[in-house]
Protein backbone atom coordinates (compact mmCIF):
# COMPACT_ATOMS: atom_id res chain seq x y z
CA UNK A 1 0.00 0.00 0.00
CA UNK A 2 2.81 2.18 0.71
CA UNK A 3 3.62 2.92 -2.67
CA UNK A 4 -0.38 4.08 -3.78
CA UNK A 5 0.09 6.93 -1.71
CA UNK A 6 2.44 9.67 -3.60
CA UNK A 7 -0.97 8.92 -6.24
CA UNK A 8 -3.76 10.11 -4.45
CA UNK A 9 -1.90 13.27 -3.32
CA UNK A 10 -1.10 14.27 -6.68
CA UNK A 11 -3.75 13.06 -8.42
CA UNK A 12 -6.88 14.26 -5.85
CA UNK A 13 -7.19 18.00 -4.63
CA UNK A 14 -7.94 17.63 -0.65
CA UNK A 15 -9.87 20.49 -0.85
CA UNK A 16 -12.50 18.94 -3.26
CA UNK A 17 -13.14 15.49 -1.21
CA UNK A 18 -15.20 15.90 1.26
CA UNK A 19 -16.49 13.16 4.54
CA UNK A 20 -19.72 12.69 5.44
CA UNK A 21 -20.41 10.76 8.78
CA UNK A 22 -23.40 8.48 8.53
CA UNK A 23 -25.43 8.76 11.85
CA UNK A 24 -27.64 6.09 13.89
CA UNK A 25 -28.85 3.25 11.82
CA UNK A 26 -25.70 2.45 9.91
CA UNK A 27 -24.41 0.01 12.71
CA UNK A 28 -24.69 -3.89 12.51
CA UNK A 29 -23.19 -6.53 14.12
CA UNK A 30 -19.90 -7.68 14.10
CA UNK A 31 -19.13 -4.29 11.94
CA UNK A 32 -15.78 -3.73 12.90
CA UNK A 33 -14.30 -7.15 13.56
CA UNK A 34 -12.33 -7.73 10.58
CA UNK A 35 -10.91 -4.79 10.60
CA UNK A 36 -10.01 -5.31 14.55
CA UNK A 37 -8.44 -8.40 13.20
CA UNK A 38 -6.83 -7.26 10.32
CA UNK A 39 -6.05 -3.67 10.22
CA UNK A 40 -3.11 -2.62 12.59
CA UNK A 41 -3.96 1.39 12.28
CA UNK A 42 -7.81 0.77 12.85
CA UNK A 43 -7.23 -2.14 15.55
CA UNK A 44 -4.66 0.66 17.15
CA UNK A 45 -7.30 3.72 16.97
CA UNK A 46 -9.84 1.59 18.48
CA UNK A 47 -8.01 0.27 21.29
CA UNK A 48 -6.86 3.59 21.69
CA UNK A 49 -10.46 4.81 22.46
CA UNK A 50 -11.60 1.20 23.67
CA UNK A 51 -9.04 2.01 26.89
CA UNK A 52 -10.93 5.51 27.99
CA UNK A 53 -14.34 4.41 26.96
CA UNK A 54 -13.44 0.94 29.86
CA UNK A 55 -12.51 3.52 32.27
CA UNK A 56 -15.52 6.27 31.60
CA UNK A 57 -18.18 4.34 30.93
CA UNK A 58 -17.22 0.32 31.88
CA UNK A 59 -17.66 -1.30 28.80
CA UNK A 60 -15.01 -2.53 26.25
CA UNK A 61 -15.85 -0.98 22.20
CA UNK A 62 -13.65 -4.03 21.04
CA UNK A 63 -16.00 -6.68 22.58
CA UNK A 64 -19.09 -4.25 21.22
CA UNK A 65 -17.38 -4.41 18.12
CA UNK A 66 -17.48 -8.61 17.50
CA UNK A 67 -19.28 -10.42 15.52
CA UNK A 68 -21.41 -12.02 18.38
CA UNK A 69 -22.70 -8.55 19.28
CA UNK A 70 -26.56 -9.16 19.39
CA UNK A 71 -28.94 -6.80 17.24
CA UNK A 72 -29.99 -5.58 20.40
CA UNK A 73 -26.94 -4.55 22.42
CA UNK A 74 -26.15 -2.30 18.66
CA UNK A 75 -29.86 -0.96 18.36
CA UNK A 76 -29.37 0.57 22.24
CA UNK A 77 -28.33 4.39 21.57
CA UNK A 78 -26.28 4.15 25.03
CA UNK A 79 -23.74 1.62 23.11
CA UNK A 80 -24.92 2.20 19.28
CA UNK A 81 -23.48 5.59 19.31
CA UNK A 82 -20.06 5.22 20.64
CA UNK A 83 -19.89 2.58 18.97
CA UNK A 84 -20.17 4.20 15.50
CA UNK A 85 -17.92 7.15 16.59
CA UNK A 86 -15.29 4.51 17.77
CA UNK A 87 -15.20 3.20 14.71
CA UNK A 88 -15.67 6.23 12.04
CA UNK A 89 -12.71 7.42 14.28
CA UNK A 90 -10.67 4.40 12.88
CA UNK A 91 -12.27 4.61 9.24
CA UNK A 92 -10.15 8.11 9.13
CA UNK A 93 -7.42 7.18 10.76
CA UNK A 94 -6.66 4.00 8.52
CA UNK A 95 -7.78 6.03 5.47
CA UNK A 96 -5.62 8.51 6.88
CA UNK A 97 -2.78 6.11 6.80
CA UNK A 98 -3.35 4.94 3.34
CA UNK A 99 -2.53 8.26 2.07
CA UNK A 100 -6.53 9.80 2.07
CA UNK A 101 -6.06 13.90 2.50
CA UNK A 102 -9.66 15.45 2.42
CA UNK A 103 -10.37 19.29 3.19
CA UNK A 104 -14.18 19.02 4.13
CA UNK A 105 -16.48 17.73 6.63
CA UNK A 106 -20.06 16.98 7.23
CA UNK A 107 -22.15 14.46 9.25
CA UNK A 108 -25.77 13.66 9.63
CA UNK A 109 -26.89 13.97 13.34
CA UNK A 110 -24.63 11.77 15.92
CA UNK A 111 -22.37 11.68 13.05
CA UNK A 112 -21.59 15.51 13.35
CA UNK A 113 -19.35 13.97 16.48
CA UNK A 114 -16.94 12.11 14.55
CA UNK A 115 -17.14 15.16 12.16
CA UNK A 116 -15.79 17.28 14.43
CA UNK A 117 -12.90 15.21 15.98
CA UNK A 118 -11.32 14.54 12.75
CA UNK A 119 -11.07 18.60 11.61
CA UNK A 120 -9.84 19.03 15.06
CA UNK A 121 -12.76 21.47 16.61
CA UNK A 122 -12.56 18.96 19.04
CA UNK A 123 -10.03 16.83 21.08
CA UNK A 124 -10.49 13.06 21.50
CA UNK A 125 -11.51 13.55 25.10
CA UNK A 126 -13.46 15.95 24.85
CA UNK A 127 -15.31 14.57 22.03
CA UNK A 128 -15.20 11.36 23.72
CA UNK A 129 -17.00 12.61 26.40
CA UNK A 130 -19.69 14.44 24.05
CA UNK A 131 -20.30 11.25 22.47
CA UNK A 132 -20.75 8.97 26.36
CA UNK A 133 -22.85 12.39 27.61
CA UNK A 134 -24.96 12.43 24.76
CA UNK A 135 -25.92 9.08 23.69
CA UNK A 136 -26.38 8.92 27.60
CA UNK A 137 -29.33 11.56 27.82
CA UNK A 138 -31.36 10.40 24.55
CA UNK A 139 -30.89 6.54 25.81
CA UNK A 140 -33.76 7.89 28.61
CA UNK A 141 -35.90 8.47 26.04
CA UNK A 142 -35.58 4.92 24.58
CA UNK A 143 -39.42 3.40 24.55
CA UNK A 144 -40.87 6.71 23.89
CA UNK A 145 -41.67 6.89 19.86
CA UNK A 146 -40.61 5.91 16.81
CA UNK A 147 -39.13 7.19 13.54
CA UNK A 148 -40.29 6.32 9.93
CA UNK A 149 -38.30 7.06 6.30
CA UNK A 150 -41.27 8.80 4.01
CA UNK A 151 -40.04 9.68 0.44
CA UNK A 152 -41.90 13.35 -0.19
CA UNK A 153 -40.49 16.84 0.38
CA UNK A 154 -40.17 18.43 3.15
CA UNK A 155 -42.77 21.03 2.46
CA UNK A 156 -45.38 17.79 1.61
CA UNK A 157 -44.41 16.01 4.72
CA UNK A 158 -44.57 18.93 7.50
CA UNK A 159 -48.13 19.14 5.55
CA UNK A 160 -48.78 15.73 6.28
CA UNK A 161 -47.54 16.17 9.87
CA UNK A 162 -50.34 19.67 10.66
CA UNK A 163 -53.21 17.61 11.88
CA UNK A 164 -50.99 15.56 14.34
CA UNK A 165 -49.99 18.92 16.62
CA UNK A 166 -46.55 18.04 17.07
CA UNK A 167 -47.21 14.13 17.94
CA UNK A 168 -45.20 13.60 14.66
CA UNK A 169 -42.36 16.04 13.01
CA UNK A 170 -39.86 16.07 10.50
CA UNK A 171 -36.70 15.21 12.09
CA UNK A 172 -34.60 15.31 9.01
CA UNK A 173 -34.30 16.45 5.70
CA UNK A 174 -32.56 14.28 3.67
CA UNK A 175 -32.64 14.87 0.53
CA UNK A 176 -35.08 17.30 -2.12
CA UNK A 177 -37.60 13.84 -1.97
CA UNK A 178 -37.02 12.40 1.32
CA UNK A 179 -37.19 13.35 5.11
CA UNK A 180 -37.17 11.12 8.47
CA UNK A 181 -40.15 11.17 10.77
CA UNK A 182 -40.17 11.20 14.44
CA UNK A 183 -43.22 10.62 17.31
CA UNK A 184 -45.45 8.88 18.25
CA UNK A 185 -46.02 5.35 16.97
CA UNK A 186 -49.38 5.49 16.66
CA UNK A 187 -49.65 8.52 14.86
CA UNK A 188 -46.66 7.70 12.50
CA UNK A 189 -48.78 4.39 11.51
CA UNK A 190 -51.79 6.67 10.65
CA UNK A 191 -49.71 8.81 8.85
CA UNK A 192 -48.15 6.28 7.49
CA UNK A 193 -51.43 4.52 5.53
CA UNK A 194 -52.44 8.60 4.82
CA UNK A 195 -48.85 8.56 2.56
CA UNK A 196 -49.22 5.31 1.27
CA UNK A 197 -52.68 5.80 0.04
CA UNK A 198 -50.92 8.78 -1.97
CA UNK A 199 -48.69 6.98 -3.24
CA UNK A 200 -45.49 8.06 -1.35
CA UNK A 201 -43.22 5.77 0.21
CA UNK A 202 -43.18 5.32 3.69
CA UNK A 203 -41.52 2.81 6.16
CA UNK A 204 -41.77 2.67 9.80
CA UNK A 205 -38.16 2.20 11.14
CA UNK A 206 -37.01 -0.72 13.65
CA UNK A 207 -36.00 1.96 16.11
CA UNK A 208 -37.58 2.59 19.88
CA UNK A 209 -36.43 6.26 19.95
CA UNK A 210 -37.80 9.47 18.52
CA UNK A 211 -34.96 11.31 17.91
CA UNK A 212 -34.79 15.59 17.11
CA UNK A 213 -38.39 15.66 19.04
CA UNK A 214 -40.18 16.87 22.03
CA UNK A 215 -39.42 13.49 23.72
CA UNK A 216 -35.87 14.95 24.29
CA UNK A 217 -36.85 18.40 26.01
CA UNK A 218 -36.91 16.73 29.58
CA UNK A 219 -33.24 15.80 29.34
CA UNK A 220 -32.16 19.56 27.92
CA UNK A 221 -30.99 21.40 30.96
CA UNK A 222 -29.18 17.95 32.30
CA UNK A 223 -27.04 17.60 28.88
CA UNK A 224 -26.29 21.39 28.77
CA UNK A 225 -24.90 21.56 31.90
CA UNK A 226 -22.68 18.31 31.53
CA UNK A 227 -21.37 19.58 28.03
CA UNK A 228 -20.81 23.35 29.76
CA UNK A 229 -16.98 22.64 29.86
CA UNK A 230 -16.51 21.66 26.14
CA UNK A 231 -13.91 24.21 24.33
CA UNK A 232 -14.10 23.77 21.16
CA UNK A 233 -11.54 24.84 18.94
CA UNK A 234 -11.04 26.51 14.94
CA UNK A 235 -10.98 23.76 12.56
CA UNK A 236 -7.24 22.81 11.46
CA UNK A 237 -5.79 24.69 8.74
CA UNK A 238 -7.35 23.40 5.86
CA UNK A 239 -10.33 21.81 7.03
CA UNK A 240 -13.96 22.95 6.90
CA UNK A 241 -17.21 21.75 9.25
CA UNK A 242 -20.29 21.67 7.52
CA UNK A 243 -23.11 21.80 9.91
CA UNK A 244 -25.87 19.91 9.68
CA UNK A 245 -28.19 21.84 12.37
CA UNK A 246 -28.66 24.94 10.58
CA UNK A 247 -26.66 23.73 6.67
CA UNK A 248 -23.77 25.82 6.60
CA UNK A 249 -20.29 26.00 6.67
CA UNK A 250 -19.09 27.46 10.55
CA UNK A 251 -15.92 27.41 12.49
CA UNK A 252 -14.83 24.59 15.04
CA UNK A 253 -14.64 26.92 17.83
CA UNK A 254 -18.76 27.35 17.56
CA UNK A 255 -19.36 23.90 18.33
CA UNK A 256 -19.99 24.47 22.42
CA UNK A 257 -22.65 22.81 24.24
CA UNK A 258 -25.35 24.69 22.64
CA UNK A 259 -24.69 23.68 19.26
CA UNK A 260 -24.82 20.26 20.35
CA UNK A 261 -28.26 20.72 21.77
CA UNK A 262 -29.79 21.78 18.46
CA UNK A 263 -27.63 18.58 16.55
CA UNK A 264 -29.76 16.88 19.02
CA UNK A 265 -33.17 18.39 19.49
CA UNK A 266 -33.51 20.39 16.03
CA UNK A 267 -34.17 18.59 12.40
CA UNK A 268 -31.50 16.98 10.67
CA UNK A 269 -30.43 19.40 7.78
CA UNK A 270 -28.30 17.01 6.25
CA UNK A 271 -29.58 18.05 1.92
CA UNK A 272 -28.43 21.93 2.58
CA UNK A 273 -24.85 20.43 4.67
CA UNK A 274 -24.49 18.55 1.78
CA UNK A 275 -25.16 21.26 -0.77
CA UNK A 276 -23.50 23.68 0.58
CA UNK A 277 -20.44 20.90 0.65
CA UNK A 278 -20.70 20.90 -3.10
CA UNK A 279 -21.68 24.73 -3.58
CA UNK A 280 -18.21 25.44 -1.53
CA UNK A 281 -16.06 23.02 -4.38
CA UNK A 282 -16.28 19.35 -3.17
CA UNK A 283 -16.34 17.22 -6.19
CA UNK A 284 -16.10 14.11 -4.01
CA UNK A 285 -17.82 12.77 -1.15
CA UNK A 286 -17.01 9.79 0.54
CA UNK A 287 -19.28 8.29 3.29
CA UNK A 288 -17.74 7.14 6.47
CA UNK A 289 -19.80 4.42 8.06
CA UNK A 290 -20.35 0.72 8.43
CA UNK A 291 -22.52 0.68 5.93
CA UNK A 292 -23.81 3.15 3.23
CA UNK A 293 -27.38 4.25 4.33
CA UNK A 294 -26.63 8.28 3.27
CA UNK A 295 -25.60 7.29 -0.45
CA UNK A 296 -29.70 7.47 -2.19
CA UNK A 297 -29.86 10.75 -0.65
CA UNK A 298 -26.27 12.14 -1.48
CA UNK A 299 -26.52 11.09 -5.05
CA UNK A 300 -30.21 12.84 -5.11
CA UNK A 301 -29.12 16.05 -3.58
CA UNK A 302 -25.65 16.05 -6.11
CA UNK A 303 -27.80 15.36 -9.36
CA UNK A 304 -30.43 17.73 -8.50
CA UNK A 305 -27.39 20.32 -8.46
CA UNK A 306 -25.70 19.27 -11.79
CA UNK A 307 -27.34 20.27 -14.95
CA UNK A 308 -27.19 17.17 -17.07
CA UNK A 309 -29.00 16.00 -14.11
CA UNK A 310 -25.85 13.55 -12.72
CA UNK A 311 -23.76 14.92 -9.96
CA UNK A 312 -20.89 13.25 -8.69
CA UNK A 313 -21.25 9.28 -7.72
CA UNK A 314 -20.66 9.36 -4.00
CA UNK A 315 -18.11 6.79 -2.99
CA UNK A 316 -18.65 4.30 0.20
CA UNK A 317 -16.61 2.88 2.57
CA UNK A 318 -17.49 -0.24 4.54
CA UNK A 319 -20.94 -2.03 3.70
CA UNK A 320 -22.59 -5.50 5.23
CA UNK A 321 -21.11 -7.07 2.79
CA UNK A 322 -17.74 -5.78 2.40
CA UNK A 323 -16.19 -4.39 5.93
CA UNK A 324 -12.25 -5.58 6.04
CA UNK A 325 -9.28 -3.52 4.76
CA UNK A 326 -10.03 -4.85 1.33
CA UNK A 327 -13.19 -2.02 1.36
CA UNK A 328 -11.03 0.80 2.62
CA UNK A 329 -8.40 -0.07 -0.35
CA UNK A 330 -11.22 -0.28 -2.82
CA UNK A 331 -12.47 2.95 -1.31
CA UNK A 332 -9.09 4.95 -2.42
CA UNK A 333 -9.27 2.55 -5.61
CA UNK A 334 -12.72 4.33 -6.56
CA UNK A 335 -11.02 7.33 -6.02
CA UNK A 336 -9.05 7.23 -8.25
CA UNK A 337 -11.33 6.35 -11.21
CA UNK A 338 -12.72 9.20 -13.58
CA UNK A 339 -16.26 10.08 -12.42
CA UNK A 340 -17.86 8.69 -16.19
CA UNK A 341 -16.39 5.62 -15.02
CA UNK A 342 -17.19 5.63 -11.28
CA UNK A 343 -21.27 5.38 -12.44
CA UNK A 344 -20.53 2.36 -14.77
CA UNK A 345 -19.06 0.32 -11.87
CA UNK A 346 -21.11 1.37 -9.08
C-alpha cells in the first residue's frame, strides 16, 4: 500500500473530497471485527479509544465491536453511538494512513461527532466525552416513539404532519424527496397509511427512539450543563465543518454545548450540509460508516445540483457485505477512477 500513496496526493485535490459521517442506523453486528483483526492502524485507533471508553463508561468498544454482538446490544443508543464514533474514528485514521487527505467535513446527526474530531474542533476527550454524555441523555428516552423514512419533500411532509400537533415532526431532511419522521407510533402508523394511500413511500423504522423531538426536552438542561466545559476549537488549517443543524459552513470553535443541543433536538439538515459541501467546491464525497445508508440521498441532492442531471457518484466505505481492509483499499481505488467511469461500476 505504501507505494499508492504519492498517487492520491497528486492526483486528488484535498480540498474537493469531502467526509460525510453516517449517523444512527448504519451500525450492525460484528461491523468492525475484521478490521479489529486485520487492520493494525484501525485495531490501534480503536483500542486507543476502547481504553478511555473501559474507564468512563465500563464497557469494552472491542467486545461491542465482535461479531457475536446481538442486534440488540447495537440498536441501544447508550452503546450504538459510541460505537459508531469509535469506529468512524478508525475509518479516518486508517484512510488517513493509506494516504486519504480530504479538506471538508459533514455528518448527519450523531455523526456531526466524529465530524468534528477529525477537523480538530474537538479533542479526543473531549469529544469522547460528548459522544458517552450524549448518547447517555437520549438513551432515557428509549421506549418513547418511533421514527419512519417517508419519500416526499419536506414542504409535503410537514403538511402531512399539521393535523398531528406536534405528535409527529420532520426530524430530518434528507434529501429534495425524502425526510425522516419522528413521534409517536401510533400517529406515524396513521400517517403512514395517509402517505401510502398517496402513493409516497413510507416505512416505519425498527427503532424505539424518537430522535430531534419533544421526547428529548426533559433531558435539555441535564445535557447542557454536563457539556458546559466543552472548548471547542477553529478547525485545522485546511479543514472545513459543515453543519448539519442549521446547513452551513461554521468554524470549530462554535461547536460548544449549545450547538450540540440543536444537533440533538432540532431537524436533521443534512440536503443543505451537503449542498453547501458541493456549492463550496467538493467534487467528491465519501461516506464514512459501516454501511452506506446516506448514499440514495447524497446522489439525489448532487444530481439535482448538476445540470445534465448527474452529480458526482458518492463513494462508500465499509458495507454489510464488504467491511475488512479490502473495502477501505477499494475505497481509495474508486477514487481514483474518472467520475464517467465511477457510475458504470457502481
Amino acid at each position: 500500500m505504501a507505494n499508492r500513496l504519492p498517487d492520491i496526493g497528486q492526483s486528488v485535490d484535498r480540498a474537493t473530497v469531502g467526509l460525510v459521517f453516517a449517523g444512527n442506523g448504519s451500525q450492525w453486528p460484528g461491523m468492525g471485527a475484521a478490521l479489529l483483526r486485520d487492520d493494525a492502524v484501525f485495531r490501534e485507533s480503536v483500542s486507543a479509544l476502547d481504553a478511555k471508553i473501559r474507564e468512563r463508561a465500563g464497557w469494552s468498544v472491542i467486545d461491542a465491536l465482535d461479531a457475536d454482538t446481538s442486534a440488540l446490544t447495537i440498536a441501544r443508543i447508550g452503546t450504538a453511538q459510541p460505537l459508531l464514533y469509535a469506529l468512524q474514528i478508525g475509518l479516518v485514521d486508517s484512510l488517513r494512513a493509506r494516504g486519504l487527505a480530504f479538506g471538508a467535513v459533514c455528518g448527519h446527526s450523531v455523526g456531526e461527532v466524529a465530524a468534528a474530531t477529525v477537523v480538530g474542533a474537538l479533542d479526543p476527550d473531549q469529544a469522547l466525552d460528548l459522544i458517552l454524555t450524549r448518547s447517555a441523555a437520549q438513551e432515557r428516552t428509549w421506549g418513547q416513539g418511533k421514527m419512519a423514512a417517508l419519500a416526499l419533500s419536506a414542504i409535503e411532509a410537514e403538511a402531512l404532519c399539521a393535523p398531528y400537533d406536534g405528535a409527529v415532526v420532520v426530524a430530518a431532511l434528507n434529501s429534495p424527496t425524502s425526510v425522516t419522521l419522528s413521534g409517536d407510533e401510533a400517529c406515524l402508523i396513521a400517517l403512514g397509511e395517509q402517505a401510502k394511500a398517496a402513493g409516497a413511500l413510507f416505512r416505519l423504522l425498527d427503532l424505539d427512539y424518537a430522535f430531534h423531538n419533544r421526547v428529548l426536552d426533559p433531558v435539555r438542561d441535564d445535557l447542557l450543563k454536563a457539556l458546559a466545559p466543552l472548548r471547542p476549537r477553529p478547525c485545522a488549517p485546511g479543514y472545513r465543518f459543515f453543519s448539519s443543524v442549521d446547513g452551513k459552513a461554521r468554524g470549530g470553535e462554535t461547536l460548544d454545548a449549545r450547538y450540540w443541543w440543536d444537533n440533538v433536538r432540532e431537524p436533521v439538515r443534512f440536503d443543505a450540509a451537503v449542498t453547501a459541501m458541493a456549492a463550496g467546491g467538493v467534487t467528491t464525497f465519501i461516506e464514512i460508516g459501516p454501511h452506506p445508508i446516506l448514499r440514495s440521498y447524497l446522489r439525489e441532492i448532487l444530481q439535482g445540483r448538476s445540470r445534465l442531471g448527474r452529480g458526482p457518484h458518492p463513494i462508500a466505505t465499509l458495507s454489510r457485505t464488504r467491511s475488512g481492509p479490502e473495502a477501505l483499499q477499494a475505497t481509495l481505488d474508486h477514487l481514483r477512477t474518472p467520475p464517467s467511469l465511477q457510475r458504470k461500476s457502481a
